[in-house]
C-alpha atoms as a PDB file:
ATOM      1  CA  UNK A   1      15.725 -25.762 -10.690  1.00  0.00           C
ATOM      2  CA  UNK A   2      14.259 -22.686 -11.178  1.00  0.00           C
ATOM      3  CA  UNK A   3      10.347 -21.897 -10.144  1.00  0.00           C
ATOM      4  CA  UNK A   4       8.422 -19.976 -12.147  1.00  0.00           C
ATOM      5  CA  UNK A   5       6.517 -17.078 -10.248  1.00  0.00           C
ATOM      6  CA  UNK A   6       3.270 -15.391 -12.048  1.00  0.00           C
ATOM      7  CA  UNK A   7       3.692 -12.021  -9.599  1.00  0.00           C
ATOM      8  CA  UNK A   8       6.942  -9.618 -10.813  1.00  0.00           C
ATOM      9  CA  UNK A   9       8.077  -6.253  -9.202  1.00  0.00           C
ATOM     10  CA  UNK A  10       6.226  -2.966  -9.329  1.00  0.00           C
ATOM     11  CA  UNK A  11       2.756  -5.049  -9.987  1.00  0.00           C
ATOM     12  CA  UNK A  12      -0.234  -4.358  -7.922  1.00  0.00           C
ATOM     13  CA  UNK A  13      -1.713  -7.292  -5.271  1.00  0.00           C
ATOM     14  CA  UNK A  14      -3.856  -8.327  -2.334  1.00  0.00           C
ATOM     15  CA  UNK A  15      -3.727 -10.121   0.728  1.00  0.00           C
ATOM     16  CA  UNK A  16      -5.605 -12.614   0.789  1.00  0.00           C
ATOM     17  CA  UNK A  17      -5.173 -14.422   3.659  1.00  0.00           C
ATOM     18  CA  UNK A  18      -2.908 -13.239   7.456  1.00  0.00           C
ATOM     19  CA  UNK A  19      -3.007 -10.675   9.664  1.00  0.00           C
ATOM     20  CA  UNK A  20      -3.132  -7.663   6.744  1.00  0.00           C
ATOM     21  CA  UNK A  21      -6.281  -9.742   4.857  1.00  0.00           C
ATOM     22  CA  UNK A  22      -7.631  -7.066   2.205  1.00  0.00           C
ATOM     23  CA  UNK A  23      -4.890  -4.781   2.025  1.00  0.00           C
ATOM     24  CA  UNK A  24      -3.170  -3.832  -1.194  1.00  0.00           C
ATOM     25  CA  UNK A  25       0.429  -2.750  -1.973  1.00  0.00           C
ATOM     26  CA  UNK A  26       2.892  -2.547  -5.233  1.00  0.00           C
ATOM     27  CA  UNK A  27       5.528  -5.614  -4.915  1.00  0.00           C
ATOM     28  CA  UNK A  28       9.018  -4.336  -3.845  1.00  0.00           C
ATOM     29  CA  UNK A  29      11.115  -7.896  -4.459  1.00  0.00           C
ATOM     30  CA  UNK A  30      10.386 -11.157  -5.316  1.00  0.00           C
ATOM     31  CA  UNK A  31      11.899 -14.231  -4.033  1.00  0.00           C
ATOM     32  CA  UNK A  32      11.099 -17.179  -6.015  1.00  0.00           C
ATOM     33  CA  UNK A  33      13.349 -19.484  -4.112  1.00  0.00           C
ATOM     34  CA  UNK A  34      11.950 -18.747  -0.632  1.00  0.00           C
ATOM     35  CA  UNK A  35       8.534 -18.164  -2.001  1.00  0.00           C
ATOM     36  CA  UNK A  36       7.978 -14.603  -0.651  1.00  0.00           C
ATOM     37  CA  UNK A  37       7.079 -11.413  -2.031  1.00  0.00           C
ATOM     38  CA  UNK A  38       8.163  -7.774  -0.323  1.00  0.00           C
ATOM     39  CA  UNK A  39       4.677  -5.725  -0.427  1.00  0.00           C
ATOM     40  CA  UNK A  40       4.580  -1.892   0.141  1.00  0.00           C
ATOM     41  CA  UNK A  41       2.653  -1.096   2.997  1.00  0.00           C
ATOM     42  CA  UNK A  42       2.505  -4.629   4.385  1.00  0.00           C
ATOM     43  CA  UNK A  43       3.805  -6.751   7.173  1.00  0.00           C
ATOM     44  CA  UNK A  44       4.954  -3.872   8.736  1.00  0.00           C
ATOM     45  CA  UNK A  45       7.418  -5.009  12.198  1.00  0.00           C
ATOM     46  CA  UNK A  46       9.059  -2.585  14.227  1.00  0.00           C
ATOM     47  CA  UNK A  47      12.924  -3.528  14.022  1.00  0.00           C
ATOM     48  CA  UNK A  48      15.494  -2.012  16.560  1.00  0.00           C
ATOM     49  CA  UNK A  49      18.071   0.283  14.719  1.00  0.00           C
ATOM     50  CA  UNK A  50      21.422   1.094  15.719  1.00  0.00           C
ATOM     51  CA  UNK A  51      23.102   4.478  15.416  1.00  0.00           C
ATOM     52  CA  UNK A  52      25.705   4.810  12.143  1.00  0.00           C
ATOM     53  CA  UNK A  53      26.604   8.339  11.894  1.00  0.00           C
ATOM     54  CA  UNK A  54      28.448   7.703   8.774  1.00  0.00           C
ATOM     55  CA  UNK A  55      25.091   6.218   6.853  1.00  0.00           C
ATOM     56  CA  UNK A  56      23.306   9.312   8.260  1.00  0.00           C
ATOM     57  CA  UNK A  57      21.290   7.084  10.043  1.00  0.00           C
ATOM     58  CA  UNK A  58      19.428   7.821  13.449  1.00  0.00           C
ATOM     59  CA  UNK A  59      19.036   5.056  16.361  1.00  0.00           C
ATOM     60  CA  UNK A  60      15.646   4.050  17.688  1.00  0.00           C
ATOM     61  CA  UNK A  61      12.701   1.791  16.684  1.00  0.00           C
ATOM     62  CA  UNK A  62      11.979   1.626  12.717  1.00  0.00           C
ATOM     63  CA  UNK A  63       9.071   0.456  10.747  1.00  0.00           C
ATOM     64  CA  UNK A  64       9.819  -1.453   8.002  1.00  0.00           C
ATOM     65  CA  UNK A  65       7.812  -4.169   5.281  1.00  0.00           C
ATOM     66  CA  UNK A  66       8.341  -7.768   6.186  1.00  0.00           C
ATOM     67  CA  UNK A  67       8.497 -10.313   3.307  1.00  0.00           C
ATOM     68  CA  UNK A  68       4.781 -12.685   3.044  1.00  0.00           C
ATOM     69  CA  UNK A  69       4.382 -15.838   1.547  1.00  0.00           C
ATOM     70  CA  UNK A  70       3.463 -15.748  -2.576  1.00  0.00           C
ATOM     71  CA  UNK A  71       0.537 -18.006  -1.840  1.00  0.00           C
ATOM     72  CA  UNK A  72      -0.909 -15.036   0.598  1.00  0.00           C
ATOM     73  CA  UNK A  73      -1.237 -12.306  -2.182  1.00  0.00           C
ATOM     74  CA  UNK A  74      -3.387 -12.369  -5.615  1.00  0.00           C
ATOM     75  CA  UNK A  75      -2.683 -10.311  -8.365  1.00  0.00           C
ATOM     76  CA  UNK A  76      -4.601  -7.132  -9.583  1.00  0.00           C
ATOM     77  CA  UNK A  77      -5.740  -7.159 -12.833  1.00  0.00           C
ATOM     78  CA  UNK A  78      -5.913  -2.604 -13.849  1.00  0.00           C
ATOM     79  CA  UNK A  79      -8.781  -3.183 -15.984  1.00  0.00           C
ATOM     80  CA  UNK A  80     -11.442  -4.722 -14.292  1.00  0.00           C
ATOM     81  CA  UNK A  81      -9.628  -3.548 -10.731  1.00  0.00           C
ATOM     82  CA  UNK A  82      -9.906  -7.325  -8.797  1.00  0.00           C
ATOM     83  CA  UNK A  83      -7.817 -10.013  -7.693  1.00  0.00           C
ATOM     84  CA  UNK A  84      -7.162 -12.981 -10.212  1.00  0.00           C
ATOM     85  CA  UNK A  85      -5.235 -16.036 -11.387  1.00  0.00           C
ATOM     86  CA  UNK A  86      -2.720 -15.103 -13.996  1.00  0.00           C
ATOM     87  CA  UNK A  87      -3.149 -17.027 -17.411  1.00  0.00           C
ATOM     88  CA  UNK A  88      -0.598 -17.949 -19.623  1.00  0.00           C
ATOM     89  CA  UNK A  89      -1.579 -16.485 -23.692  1.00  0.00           C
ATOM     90  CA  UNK A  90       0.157 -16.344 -26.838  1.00  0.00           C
ATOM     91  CA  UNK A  91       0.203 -12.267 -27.781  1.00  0.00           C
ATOM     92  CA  UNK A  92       2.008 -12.295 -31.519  1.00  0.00           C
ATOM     93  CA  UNK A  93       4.907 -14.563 -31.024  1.00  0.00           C
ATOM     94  CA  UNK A  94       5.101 -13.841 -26.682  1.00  0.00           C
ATOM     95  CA  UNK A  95       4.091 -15.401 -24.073  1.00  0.00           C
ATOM     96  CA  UNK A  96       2.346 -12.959 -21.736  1.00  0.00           C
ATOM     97  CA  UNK A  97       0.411 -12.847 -19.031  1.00  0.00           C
ATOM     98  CA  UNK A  98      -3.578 -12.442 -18.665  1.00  0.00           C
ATOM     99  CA  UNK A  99      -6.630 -11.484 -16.340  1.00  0.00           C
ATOM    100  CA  UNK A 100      -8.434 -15.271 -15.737  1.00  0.00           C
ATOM    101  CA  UNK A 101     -11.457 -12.531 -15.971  1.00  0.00           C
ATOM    102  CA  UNK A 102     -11.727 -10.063 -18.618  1.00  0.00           C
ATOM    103  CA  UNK A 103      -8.630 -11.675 -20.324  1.00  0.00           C
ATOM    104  CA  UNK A 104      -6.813  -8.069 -20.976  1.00  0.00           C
ATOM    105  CA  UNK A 105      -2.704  -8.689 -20.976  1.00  0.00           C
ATOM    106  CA  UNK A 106      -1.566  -7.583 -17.255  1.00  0.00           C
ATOM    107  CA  UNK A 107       2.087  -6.238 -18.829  1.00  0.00           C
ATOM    108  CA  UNK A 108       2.932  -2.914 -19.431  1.00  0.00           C
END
């Protein structure tokens, strides 16, 4: 059974809730079967690296995004520039998705 997810990549959110409340990042992945979201900028964890000279790639201690729960983030809307519920309109003969708020379409 699939399970339908109202935040897709490259869109624009906000913590709402953890240890990085109030901070905003574009969405990297989305996982709708685990639930979580990869957010730029976000649930950042140091992760220890090891040394592959044939990726190019140095040894030490790298920073990189953690994934967060879907329920933690909200959705921008890029008119009216806050976070809101997605709603579900009719635009010709698609479904799309809309600002709870202003009501503008949030797809490009």
């Amino acid at each position: 059974m699939r399970k339908i997810v109202d935040i897709r990549r490259n869109d624009q959110v906000r913590v709402i809730t953890g240890r990085d409340k109030g901070k905003e990042g574009r969405v990297l992945r989305v996982s709708p079967a685990k639930g979580t979201v990869l957010v730029e900028h976000v649930m950042v964890v140091k992760k220890a690296v090891r040394k592959n000279p044939q990726r190019n790639v140095k040894g030490g201690i790298a920073e990189q995004e953690s994934p967060i729960a879907i329920s933690n983030v909200m959705l921008l809307c890029t008119s009216c520039k806050r976070p809101t519920r997605v709603a579900h309109t009719m635009h010709g003969d698609r479904h799309v998705r809309a600002c709870k708020h202003c009501g503008t379409t949030l797809e490009k």
